[in-house]
C-alpha atoms as a PDB file:
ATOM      1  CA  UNK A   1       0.000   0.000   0.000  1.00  0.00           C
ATOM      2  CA  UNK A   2       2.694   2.457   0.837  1.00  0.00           C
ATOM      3  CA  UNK A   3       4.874   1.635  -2.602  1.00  0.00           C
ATOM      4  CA  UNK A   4       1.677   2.397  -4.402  1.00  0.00           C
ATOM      5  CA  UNK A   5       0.839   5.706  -3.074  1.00  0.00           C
ATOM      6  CA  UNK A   6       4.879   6.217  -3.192  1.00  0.00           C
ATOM      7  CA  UNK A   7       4.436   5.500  -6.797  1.00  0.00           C
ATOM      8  CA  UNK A   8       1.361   7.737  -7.213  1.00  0.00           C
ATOM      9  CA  UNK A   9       3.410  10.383  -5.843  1.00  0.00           C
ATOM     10  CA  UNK A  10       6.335  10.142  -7.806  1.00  0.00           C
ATOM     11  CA  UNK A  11       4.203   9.662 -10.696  1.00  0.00           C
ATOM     12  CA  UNK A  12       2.481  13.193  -9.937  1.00  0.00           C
ATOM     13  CA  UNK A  13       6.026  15.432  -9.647  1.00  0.00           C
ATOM     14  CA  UNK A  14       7.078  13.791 -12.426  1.00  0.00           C
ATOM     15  CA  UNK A  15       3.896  14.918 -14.209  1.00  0.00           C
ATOM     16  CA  UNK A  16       4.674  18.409 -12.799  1.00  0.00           C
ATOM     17  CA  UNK A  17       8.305  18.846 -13.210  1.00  0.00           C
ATOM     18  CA  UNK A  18       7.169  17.584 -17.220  1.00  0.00           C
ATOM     19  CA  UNK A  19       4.629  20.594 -17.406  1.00  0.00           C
ATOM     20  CA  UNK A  20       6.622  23.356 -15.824  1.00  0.00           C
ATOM     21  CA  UNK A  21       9.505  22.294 -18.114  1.00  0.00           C
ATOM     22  CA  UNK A  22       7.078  22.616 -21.145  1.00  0.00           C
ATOM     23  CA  UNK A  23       6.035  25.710 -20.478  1.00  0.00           C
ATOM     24  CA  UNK A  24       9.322  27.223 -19.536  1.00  0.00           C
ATOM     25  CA  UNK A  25      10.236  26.148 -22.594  1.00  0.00           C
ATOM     26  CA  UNK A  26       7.790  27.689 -24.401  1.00  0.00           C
ATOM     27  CA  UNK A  27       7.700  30.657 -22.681  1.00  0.00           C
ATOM     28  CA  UNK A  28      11.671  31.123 -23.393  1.00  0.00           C
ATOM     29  CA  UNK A  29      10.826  30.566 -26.907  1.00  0.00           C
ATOM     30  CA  UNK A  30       8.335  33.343 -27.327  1.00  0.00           C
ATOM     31  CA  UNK A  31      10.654  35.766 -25.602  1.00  0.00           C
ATOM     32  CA  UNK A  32      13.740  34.945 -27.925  1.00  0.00           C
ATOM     33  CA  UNK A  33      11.592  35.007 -31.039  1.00  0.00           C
ATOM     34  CA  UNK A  34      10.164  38.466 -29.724  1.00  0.00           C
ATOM     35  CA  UNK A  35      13.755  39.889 -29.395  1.00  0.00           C
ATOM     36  CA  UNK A  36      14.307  38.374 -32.608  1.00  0.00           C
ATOM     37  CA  UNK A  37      11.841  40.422 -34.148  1.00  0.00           C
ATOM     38  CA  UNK A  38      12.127  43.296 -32.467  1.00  0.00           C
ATOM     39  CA  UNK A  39      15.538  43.445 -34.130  1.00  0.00           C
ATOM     40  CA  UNK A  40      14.368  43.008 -37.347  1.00  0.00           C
ATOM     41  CA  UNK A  41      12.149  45.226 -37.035  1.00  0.00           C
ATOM     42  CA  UNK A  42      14.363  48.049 -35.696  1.00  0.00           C
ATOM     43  CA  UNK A  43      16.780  46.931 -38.811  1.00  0.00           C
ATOM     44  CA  UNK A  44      14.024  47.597 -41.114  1.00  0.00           C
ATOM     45  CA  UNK A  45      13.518  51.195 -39.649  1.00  0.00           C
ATOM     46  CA  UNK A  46      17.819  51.910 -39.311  1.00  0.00           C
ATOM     47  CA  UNK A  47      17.761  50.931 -43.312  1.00  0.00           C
ATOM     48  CA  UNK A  48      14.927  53.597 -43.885  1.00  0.00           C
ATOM     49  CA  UNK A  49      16.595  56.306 -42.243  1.00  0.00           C
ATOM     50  CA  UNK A  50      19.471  55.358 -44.106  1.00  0.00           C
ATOM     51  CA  UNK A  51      17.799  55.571 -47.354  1.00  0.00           C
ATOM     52  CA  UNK A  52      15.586  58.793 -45.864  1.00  0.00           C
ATOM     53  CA  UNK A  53      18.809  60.685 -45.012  1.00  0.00           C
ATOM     54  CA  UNK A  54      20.982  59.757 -48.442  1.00  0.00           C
ATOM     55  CA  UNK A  55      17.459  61.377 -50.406  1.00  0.00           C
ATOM     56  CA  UNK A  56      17.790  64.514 -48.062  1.00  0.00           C
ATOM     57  CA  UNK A  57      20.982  65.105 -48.772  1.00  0.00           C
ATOM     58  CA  UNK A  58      21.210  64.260 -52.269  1.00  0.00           C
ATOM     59  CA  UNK A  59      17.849  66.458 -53.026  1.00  0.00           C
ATOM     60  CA  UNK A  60      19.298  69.493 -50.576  1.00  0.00           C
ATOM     61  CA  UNK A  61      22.558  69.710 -52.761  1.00  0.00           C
ATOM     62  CA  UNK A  62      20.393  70.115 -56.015  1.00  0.00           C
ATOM     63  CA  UNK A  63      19.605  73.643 -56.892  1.00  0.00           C
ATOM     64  CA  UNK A  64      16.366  74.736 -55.941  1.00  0.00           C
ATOM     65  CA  UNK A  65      14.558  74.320 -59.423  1.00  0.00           C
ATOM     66  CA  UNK A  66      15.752  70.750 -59.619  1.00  0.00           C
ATOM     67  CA  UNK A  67      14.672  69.395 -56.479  1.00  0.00           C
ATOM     68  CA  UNK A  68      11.844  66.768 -55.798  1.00  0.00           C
ATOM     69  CA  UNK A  69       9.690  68.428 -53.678  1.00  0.00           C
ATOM     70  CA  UNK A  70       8.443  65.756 -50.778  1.00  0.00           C
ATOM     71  CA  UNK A  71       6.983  69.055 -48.670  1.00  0.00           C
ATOM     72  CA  UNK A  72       8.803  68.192 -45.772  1.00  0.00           C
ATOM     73  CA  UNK A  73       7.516  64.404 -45.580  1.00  0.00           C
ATOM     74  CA  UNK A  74      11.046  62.530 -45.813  1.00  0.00           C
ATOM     75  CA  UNK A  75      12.747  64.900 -42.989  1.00  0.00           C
ATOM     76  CA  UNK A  76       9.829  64.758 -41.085  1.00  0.00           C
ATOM     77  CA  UNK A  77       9.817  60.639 -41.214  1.00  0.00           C
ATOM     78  CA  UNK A  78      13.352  60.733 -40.487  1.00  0.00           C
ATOM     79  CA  UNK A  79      13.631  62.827 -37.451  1.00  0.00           C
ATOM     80  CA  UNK A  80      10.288  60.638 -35.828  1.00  0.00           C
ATOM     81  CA  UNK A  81      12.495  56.998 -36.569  1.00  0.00           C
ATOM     82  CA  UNK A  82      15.590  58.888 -34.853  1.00  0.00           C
ATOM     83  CA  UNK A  83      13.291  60.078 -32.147  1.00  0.00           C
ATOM     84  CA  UNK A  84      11.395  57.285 -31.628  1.00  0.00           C
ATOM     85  CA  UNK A  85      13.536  53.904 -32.270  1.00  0.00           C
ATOM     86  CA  UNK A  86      17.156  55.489 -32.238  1.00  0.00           C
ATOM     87  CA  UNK A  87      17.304  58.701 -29.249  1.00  0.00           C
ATOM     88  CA  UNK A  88      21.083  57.937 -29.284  1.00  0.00           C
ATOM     89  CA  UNK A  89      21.252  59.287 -32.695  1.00  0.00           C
ATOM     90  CA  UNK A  90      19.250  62.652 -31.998  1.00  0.00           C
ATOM     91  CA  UNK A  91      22.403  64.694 -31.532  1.00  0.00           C
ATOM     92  CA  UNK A  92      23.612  63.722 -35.172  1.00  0.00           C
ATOM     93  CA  UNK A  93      20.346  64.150 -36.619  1.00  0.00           C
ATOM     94  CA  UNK A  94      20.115  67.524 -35.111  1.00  0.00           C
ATOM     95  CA  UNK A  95      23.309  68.352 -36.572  1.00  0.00           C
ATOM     96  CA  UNK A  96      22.124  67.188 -40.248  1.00  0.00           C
ATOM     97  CA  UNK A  97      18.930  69.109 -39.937  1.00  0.00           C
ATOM     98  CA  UNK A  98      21.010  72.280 -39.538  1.00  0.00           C
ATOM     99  CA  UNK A  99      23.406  71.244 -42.638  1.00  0.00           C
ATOM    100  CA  UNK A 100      19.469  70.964 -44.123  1.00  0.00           C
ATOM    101  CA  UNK A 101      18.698  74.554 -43.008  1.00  0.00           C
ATOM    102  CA  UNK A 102      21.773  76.120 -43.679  1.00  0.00           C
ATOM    103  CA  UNK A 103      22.492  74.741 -47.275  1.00  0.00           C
ATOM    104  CA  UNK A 104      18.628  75.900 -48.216  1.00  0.00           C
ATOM    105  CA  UNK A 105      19.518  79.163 -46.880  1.00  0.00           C
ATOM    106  CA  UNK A 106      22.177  79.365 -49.202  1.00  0.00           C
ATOM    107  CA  UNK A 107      20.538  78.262 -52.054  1.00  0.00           C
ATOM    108  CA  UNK A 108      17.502  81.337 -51.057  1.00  0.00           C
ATOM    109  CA  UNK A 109      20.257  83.988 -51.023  1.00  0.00           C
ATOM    110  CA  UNK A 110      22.095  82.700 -53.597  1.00  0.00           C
ATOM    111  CA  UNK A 111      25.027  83.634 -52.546  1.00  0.00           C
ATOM    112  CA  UNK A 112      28.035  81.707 -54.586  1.00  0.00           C
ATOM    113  CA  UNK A 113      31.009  82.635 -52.639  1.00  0.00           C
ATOM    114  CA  UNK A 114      30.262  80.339 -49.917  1.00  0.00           C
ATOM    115  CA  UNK A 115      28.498  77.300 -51.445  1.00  0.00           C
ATOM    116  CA  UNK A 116      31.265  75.121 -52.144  1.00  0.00           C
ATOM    117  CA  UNK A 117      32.340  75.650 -48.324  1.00  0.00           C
ATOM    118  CA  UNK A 118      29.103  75.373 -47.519  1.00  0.00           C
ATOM    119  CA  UNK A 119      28.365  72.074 -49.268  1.00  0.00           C
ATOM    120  CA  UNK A 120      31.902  70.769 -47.721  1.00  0.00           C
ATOM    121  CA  UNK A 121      30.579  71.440 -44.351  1.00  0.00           C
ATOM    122  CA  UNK A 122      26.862  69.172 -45.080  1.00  0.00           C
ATOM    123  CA  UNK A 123      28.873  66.801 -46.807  1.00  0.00           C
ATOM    124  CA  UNK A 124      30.798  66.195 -43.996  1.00  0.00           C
ATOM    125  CA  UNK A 125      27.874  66.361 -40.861  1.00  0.00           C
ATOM    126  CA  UNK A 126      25.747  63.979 -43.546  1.00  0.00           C
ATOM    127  CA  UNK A 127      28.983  61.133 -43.166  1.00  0.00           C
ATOM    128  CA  UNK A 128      28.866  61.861 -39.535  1.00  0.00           C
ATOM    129  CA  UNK A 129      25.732  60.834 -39.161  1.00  0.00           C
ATOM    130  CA  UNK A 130      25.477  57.958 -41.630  1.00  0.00           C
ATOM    131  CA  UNK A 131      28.563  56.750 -40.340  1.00  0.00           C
ATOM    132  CA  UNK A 132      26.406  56.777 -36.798  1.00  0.00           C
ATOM    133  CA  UNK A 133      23.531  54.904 -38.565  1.00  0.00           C
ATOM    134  CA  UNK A 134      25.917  52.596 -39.947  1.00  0.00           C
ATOM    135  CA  UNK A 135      27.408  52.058 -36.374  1.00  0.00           C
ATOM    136  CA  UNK A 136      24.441  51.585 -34.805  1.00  0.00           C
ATOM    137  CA  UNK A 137      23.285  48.545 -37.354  1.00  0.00           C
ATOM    138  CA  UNK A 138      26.098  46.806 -36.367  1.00  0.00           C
ATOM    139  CA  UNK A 139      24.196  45.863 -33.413  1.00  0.00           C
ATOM    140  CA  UNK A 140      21.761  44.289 -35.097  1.00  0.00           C
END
């Protein structure tokens, strides 16, 4: 009588040690397939501002009549990825968005002498921060 409800016993750990083992399982599953997308995700949206911030640049150093005209829509994307999914970046995309402002205001004064400097100085704070993006998708 005793082995028996020994055996009953034994029989019902087992049983349990078999579903929390399961579950834990599962559970550790879920979480590494949710970091797993998470960085995928966040890779997607590093890749866009890539892309967003090569199209800024490359339409701010055409002259005005030449430009595609998104009314504001890729800077505005970019800066709310940065803001949102990348804050470490913010000080390099404030820095770009200035290049931004200060190369249009060049191109509205159309003053010649200082373009070329001008477009040295964007040229360089647009590597800065790709070279940031670029940094940061290494850790992904």
């Amino acid at each position: 009588m005793f082995e028996t409800v020994v055996a009953i016993i034994m029989l019902i750990v087992g049983a349990l040690i078999g579903f929390l083992a399961a579950v834990g399982k599962d559970a550790l599953l879920e979480n590494k397939k949710n970091i797993q997308k998470e960085k995928e995700f966040k890779k997607q949206k590093l890749e866009e501002a890539f892309e967003l911030a090569n199209f800024t640049f490359v339409n701010n150093i055409k002259p005005l009549e030449i430009r595609e005209s998104d009314g504001g829509h890729n800077g505005a994307k970019l800066s709310m990825i940065i803001r949102f999914y990348f804050p470490s970046l913010d000080a390099e995309l404030k820095l770009f968005v200035d290049g931004v402002v200060a190369i249009n205001k060049i191109f509205d004064i159309k003053n010649d002498t200082s373009i070329e400097s001008e477009f040295t100085v964007f040229a360089n704070i647009y590597r800065k921060f790709s070279a940031k993006i670029v940094e940061e998708s290494k850790s992904f």
